[in-house]
C-alpha atoms as a PDB file:
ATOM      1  CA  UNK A   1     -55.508 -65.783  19.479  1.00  0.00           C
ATOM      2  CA  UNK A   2     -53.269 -63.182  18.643  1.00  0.00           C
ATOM      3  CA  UNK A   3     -54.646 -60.340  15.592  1.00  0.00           C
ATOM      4  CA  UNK A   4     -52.489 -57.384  14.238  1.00  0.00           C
ATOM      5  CA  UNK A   5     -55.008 -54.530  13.187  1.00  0.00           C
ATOM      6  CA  UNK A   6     -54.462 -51.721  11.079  1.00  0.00           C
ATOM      7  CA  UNK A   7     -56.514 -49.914   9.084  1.00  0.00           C
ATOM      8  CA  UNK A   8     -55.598 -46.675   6.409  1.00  0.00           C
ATOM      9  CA  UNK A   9     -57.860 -43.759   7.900  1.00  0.00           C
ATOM     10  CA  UNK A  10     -54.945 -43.804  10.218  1.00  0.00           C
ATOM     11  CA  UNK A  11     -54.012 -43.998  14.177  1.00  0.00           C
ATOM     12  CA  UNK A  12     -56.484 -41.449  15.593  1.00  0.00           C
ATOM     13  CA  UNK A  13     -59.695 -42.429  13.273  1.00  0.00           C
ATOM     14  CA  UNK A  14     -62.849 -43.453  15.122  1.00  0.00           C
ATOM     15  CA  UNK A  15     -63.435 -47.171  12.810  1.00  0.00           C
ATOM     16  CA  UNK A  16     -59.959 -47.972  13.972  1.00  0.00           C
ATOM     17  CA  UNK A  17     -60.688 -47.930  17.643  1.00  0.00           C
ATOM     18  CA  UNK A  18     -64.207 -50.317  16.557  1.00  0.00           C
ATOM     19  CA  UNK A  19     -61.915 -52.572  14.470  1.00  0.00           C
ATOM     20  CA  UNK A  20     -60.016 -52.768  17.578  1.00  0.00           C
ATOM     21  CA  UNK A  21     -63.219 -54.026  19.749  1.00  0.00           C
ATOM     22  CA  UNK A  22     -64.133 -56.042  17.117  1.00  0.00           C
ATOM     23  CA  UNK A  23     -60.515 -58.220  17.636  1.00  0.00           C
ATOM     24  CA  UNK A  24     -61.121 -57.543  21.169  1.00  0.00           C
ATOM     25  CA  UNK A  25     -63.966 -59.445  21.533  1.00  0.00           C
ATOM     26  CA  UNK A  26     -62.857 -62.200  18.817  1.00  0.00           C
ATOM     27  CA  UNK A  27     -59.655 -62.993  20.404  1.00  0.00           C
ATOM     28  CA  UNK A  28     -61.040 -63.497  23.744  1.00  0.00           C
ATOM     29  CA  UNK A  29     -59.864 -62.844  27.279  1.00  0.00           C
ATOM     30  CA  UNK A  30     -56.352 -65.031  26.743  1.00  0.00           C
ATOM     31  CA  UNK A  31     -55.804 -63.202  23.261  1.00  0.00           C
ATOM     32  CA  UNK A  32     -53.937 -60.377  22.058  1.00  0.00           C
ATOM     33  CA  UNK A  33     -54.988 -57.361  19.972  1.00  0.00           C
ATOM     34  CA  UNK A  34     -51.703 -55.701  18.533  1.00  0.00           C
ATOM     35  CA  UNK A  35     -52.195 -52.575  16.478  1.00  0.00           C
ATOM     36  CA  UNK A  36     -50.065 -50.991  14.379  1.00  0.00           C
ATOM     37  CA  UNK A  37     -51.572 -47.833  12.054  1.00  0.00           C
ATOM     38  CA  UNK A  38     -50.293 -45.265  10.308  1.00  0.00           C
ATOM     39  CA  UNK A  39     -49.410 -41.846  11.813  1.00  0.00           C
ATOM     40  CA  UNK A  40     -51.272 -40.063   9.517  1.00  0.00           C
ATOM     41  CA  UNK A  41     -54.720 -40.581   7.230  1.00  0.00           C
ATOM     42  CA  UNK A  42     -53.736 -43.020   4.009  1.00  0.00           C
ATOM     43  CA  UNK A  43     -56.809 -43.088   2.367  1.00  0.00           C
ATOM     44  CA  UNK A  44     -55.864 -44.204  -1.486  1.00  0.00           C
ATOM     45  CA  UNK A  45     -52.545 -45.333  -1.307  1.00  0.00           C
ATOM     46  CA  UNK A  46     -53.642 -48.993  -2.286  1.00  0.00           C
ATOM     47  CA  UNK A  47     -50.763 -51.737  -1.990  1.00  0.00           C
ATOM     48  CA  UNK A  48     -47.901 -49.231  -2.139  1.00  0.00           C
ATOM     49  CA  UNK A  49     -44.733 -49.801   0.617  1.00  0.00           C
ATOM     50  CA  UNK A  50     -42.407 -47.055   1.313  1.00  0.00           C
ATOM     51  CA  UNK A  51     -39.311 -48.826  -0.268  1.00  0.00           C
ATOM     52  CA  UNK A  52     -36.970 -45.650  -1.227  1.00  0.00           C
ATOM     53  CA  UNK A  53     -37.272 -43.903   2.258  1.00  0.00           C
ATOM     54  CA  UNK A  54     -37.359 -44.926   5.899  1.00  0.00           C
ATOM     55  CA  UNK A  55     -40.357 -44.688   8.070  1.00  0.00           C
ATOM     56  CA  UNK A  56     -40.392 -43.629  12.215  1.00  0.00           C
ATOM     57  CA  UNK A  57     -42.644 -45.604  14.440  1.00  0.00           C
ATOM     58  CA  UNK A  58     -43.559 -45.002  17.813  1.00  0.00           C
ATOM     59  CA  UNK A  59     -44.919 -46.619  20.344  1.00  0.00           C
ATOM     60  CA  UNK A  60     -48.394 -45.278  21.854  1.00  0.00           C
ATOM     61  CA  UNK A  61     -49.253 -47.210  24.557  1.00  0.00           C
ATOM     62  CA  UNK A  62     -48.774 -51.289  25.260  1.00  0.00           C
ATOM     63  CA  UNK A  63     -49.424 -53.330  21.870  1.00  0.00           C
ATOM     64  CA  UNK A  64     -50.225 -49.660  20.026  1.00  0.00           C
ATOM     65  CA  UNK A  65     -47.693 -48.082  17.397  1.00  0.00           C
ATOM     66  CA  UNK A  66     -48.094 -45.490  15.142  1.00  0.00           C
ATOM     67  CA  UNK A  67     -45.959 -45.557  11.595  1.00  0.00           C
ATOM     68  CA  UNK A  68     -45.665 -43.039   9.057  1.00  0.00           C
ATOM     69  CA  UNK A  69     -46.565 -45.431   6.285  1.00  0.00           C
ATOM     70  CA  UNK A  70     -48.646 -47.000   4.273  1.00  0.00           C
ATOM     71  CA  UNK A  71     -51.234 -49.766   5.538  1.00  0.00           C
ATOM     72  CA  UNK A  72     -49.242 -52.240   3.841  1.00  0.00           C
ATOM     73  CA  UNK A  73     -46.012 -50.486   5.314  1.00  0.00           C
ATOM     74  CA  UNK A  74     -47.338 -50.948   9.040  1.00  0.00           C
ATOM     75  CA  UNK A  75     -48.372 -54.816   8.578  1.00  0.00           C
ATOM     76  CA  UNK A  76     -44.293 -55.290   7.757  1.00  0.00           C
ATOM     77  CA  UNK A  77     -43.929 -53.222  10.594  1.00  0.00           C
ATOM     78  CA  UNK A  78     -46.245 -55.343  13.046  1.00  0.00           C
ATOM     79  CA  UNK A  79     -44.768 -58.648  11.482  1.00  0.00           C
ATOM     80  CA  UNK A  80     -40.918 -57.611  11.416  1.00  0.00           C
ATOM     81  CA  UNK A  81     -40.311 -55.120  14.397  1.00  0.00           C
ATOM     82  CA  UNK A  82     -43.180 -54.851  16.865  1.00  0.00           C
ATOM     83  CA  UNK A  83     -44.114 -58.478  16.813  1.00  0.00           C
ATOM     84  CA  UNK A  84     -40.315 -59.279  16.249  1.00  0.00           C
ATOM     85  CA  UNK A  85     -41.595 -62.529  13.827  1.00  0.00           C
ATOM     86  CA  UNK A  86     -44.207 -63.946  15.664  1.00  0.00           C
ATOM     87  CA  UNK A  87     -46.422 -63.928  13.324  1.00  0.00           C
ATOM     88  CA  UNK A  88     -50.254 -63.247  14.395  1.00  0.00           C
ATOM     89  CA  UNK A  89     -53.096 -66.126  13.598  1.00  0.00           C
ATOM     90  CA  UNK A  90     -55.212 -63.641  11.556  1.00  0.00           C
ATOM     91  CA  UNK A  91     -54.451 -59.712  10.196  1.00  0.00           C
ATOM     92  CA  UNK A  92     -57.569 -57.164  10.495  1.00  0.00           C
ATOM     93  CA  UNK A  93     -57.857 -53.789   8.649  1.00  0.00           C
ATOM     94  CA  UNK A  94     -60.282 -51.044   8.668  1.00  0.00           C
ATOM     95  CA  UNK A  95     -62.904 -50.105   9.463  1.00  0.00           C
ATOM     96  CA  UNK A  96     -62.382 -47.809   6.938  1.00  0.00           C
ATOM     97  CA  UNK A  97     -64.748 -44.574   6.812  1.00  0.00           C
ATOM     98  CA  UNK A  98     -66.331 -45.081   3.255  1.00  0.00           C
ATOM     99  CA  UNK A  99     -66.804 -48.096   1.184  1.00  0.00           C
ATOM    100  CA  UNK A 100     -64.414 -49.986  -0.722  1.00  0.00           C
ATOM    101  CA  UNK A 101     -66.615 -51.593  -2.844  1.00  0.00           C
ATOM    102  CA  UNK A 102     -66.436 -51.849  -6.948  1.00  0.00           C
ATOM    103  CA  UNK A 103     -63.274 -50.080  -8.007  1.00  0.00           C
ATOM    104  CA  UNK A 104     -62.725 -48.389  -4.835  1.00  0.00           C
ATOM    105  CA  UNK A 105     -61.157 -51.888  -3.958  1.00  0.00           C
ATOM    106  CA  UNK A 106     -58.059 -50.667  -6.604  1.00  0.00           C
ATOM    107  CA  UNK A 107     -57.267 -47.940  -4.682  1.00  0.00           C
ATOM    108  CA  UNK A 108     -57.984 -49.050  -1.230  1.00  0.00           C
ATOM    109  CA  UNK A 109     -55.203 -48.698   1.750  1.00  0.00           C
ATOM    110  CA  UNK A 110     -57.496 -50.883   3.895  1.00  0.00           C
ATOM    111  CA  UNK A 111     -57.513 -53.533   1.281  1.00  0.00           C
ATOM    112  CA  UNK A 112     -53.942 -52.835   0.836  1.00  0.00           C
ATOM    113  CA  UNK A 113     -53.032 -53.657   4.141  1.00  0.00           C
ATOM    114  CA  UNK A 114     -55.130 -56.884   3.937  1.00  0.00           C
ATOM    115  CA  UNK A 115     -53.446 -57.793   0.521  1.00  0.00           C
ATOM    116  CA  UNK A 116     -49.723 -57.369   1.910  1.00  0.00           C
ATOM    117  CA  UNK A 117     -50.783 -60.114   5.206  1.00  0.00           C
ATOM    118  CA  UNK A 118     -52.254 -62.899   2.653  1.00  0.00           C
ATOM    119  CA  UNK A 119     -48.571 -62.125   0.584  1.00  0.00           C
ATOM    120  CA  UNK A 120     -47.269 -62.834   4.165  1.00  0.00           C
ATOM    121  CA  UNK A 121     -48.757 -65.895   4.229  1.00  0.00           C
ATOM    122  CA  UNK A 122     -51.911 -64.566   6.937  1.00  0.00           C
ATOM    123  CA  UNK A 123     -55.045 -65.041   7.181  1.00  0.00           C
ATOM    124  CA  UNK A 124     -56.597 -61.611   6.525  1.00  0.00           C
ATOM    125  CA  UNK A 125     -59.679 -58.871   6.518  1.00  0.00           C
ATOM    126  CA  UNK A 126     -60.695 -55.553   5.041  1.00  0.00           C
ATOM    127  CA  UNK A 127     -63.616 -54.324   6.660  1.00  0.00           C
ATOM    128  CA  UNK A 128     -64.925 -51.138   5.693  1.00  0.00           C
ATOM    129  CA  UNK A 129     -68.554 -49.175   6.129  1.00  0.00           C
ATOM    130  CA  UNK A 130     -70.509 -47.971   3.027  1.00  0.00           C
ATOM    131  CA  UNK A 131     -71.778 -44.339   4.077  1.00  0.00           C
ATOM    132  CA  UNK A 132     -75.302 -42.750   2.770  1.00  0.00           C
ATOM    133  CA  UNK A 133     -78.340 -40.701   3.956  1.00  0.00           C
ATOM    134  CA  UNK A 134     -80.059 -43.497   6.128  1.00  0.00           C
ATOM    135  CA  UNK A 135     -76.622 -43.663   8.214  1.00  0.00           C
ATOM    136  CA  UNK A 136     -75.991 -39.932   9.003  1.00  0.00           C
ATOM    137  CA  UNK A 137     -78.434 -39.598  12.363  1.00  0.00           C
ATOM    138  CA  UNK A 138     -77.455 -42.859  13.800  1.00  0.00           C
ATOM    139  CA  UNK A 139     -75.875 -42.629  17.185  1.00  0.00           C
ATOM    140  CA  UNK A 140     -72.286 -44.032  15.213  1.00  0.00           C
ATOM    141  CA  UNK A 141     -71.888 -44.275  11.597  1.00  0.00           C
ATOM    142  CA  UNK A 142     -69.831 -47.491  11.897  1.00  0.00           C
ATOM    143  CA  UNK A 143     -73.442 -48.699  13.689  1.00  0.00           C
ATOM    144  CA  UNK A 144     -73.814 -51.704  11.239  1.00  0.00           C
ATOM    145  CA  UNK A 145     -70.121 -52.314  11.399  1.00  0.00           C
ATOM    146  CA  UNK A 146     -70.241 -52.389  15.234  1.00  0.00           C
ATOM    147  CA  UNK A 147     -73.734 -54.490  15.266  1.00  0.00           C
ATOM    148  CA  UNK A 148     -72.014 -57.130  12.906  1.00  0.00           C
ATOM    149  CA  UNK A 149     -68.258 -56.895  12.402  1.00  0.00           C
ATOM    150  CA  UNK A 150     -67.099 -59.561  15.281  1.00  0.00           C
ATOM    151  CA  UNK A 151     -70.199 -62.175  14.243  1.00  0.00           C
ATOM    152  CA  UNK A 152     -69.008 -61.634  10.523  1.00  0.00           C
ATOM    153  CA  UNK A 153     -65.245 -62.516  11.362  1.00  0.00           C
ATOM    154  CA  UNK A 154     -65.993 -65.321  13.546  1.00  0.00           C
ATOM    155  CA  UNK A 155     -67.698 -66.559  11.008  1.00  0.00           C
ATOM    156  CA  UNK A 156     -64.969 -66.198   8.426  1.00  0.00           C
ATOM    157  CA  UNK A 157     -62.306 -67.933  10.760  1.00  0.00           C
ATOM    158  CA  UNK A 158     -64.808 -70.793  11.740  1.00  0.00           C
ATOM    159  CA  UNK A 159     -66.891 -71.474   7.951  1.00  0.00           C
ATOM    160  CA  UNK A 160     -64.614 -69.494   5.714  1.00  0.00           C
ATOM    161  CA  UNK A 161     -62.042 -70.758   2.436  1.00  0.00           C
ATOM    162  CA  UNK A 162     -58.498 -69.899   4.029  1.00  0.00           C
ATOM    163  CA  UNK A 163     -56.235 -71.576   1.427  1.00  0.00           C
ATOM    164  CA  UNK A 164     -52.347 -71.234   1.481  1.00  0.00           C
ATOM    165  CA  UNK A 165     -51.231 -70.824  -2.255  1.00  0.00           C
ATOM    166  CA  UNK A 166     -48.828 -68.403  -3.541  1.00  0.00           C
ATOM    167  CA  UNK A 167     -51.533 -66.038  -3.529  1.00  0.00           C
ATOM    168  CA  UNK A 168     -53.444 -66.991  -0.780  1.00  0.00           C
ATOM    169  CA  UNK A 169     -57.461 -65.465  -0.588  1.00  0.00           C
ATOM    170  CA  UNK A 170     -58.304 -63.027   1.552  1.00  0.00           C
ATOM    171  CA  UNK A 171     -61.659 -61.351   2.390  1.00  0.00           C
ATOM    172  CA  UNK A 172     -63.233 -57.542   1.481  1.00  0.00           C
ATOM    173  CA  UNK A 173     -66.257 -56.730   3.800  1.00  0.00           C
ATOM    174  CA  UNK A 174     -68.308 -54.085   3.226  1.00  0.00           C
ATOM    175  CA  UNK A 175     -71.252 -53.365   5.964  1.00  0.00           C
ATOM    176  CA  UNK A 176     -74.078 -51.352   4.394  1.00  0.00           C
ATOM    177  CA  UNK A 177     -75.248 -47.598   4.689  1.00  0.00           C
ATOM    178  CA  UNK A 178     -78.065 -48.807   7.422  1.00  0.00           C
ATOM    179  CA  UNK A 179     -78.308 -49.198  11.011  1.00  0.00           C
ATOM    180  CA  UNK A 180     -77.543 -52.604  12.647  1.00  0.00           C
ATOM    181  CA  UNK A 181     -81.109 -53.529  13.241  1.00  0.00           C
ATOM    182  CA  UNK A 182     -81.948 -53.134   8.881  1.00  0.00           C
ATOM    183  CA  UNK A 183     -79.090 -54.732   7.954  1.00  0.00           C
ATOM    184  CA  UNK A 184     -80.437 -57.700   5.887  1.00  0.00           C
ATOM    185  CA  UNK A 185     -77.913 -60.338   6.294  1.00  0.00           C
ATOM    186  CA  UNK A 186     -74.806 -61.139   4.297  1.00  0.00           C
ATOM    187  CA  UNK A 187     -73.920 -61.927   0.700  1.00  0.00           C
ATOM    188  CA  UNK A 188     -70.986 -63.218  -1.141  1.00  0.00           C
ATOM    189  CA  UNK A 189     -70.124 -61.378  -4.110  1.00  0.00           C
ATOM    190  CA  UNK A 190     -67.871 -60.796  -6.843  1.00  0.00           C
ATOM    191  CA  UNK A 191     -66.489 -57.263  -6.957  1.00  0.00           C
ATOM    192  CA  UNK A 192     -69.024 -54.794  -8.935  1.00  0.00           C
ATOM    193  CA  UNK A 193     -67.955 -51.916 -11.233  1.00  0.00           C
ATOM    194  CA  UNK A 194     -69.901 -48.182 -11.502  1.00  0.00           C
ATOM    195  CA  UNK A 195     -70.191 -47.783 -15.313  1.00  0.00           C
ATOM    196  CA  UNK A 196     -69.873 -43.550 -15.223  1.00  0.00           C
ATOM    197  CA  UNK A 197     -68.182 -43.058 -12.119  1.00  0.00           C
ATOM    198  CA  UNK A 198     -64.167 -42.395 -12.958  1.00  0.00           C
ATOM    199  CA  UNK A 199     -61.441 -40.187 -10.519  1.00  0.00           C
ATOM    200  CA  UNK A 200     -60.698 -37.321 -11.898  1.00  0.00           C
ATOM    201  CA  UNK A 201     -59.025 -33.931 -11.007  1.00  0.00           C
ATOM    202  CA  UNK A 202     -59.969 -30.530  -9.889  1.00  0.00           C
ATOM    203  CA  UNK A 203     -57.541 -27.829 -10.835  1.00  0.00           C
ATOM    204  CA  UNK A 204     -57.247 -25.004  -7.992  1.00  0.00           C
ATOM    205  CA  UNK A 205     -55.058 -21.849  -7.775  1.00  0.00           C
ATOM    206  CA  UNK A 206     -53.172 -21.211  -4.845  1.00  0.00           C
ATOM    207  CA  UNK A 207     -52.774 -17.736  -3.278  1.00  0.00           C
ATOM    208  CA  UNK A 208     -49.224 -17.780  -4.739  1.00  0.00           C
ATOM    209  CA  UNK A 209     -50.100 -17.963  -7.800  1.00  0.00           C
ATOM    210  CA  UNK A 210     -49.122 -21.816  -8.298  1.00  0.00           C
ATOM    211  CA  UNK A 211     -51.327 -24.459 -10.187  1.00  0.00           C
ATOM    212  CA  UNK A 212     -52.692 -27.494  -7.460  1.00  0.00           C
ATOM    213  CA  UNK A 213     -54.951 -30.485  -8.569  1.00  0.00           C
ATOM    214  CA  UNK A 214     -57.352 -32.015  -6.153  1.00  0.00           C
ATOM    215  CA  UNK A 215     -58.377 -35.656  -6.707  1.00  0.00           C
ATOM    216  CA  UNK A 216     -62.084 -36.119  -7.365  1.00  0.00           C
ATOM    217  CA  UNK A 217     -64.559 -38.978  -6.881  1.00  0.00           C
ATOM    218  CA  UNK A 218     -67.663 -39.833  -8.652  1.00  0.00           C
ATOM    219  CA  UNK A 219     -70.977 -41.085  -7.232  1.00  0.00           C
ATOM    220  CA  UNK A 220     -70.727 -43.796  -4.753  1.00  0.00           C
ATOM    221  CA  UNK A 221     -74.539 -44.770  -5.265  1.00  0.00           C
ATOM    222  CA  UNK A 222     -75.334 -45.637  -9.006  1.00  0.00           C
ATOM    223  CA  UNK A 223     -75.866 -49.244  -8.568  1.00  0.00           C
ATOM    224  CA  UNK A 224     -73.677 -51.645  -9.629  1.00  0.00           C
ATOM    225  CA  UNK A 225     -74.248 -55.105 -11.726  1.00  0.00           C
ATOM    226  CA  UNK A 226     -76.979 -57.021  -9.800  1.00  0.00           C
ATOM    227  CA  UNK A 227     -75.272 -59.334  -7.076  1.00  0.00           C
ATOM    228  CA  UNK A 228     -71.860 -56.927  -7.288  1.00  0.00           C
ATOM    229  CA  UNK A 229     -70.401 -55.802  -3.426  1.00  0.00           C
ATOM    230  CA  UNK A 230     -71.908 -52.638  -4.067  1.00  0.00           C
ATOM    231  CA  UNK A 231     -75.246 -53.668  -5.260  1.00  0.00           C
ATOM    232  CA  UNK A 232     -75.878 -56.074  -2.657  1.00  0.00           C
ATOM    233  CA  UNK A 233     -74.128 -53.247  -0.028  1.00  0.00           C
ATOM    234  CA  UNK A 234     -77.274 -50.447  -1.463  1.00  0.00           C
ATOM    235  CA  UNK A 235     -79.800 -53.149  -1.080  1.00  0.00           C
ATOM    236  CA  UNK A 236     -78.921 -53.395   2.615  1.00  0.00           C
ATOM    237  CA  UNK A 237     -76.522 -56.611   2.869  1.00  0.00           C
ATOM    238  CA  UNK A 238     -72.863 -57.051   4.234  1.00  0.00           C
ATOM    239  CA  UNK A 239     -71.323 -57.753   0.961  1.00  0.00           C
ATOM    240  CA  UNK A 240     -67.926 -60.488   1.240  1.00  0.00           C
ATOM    241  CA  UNK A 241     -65.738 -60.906  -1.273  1.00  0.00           C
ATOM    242  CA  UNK A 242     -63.208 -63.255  -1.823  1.00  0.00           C
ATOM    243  CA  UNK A 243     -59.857 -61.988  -3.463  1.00  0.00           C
ATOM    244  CA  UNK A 244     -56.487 -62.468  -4.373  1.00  0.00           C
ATOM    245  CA  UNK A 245     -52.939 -60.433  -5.246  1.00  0.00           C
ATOM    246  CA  UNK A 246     -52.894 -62.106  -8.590  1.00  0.00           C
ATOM    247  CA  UNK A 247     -53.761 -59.607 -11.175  1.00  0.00           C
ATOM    248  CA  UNK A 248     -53.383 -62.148 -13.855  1.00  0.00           C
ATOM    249  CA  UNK A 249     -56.421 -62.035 -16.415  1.00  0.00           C
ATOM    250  CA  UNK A 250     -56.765 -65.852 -16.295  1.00  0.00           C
ATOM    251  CA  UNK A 251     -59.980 -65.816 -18.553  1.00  0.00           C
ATOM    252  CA  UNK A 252     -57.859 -63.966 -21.347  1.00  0.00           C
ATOM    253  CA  UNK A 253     -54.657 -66.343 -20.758  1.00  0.00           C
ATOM    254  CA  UNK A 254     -55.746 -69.018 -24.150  1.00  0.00           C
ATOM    255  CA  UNK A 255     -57.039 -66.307 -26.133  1.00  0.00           C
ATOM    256  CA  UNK A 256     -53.873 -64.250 -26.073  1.00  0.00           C
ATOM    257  CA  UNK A 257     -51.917 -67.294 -26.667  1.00  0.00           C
ATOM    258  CA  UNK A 258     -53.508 -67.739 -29.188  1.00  0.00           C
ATOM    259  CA  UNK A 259     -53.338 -64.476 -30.548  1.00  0.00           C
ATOM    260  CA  UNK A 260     -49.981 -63.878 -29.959  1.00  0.00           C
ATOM    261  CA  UNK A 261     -47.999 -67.143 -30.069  1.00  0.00           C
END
């Protein structure tokens, strides 16, 4: 089995190197683990590519690059210039440092990366680990990711829905804010939403004398609806979501029409 890994916390974060273990292990002894990650950290750039400027890659060591680009920007990488076309049987990303549960899915590189494989036509993964007080004083805080990640994917590849429509589904994992040994199993769940919790910005004043914003976050632990990623993730379960590219608002489609016709 060949897998192209990338994740958006970039080349030198610490959930890269156990997403790359993870493939490791699940593409066995004849397989190849290719990873291509960007230079620097991406955190929140969701789906974007780099379209109106170039972007240098470099090659690390055998079957590691580094590009300065988005997550989505490196997978075009892998699948056009480091894998020259031949394409890999399944696309990993992550494991991001944080959860990308609920809305955090919107902005999320590591989901963007795993969005721009299933527009490739790949099978693909976003795996990312919800952080919180009960994960702080373990010996890794990617322990539940590490404890469950390559069991998880195998059983995606072997059980999973891997369809090949114009949008074709891919999966968001979230591993919970627990050790390996309390996680309670896995769930599959429709993405949640934290009523309250919005982005916002932080004006700051530089010594110059010139305005800066900071980007803010809210609170990643109000609970979400009941059986949401992020409600399931808080009550101790890998949460898996199924998703697709297609931002169409199918449920609306007939009312609209209706509407508007």
């Amino acid at each position: 089995m060949r897998i192209l890994v990338t994740n958006d916390d970039g080349i030198n974060a610490p959930g890269l190197a156990v997403l790359e273990q993870i493939a490791r292990n699940v593409a066995g002894s004849g397989g190849e683990v290719w990873t291509v990650a960007p230079a620097f950290e991406q955190s929140g750039v969701g789906h974007c590519i780099s379209y109106t400027h170039p972007m240098m890659i470099a090659k690390l060591s055998t079957r590691r690059y580094a590009a300065e680009g988005s997550p989505a920007d490196c997978v075009l990488a892998g699948l056009y210039d480091v894998l020259q076309g031949a394409r890999p049987d399944l696309v990993l990303s992550g494991v991001n440092r944080g959860n990308n549960s609920a809305e955090n899915a919107m902005y999320s590189g590591t989901v963007g990366g795993a969005m721009e494989a299933a527009l490739q036509g790949l099978p693909a993964i976003a795996l990312s680990q919800y952080m919180g007080p009960l994960s702080e004083d373990l010996p890794s805080i990617f322990d539940a990711a590490i404890g469950h990640g390559q069991a998880l994917v195998e059983k995606l590849l072997a059980q999973g829905i891997w369809d090949t429509g114009d949008y074709r589904l891919f999966y968001n994992v979230n591993f919970p804010p627990v050790g390996r040994e309390d996680v309670k199993g896995m769930k599959i769940a429709p993405q949640g939403y934290r009523k309250d919790t919005f982005f916002g910005v932080e004006p700051h004043i530089s010594p110059s004398g010139r305005k800066f914003l900071w980007i803010t976050g809210g609170p990643q632990h109000l609970p979400t609806a009941p059986g949401t990623d992020a409600a399931v993730n808080l009550e101790g379960y890998i949460s898996v979501t199924p998703m697709r590219a297609d931002l169409t608002a199918h449920d609306a489609i007939e009312s609209v029409r209706k509407a508007l016709e």
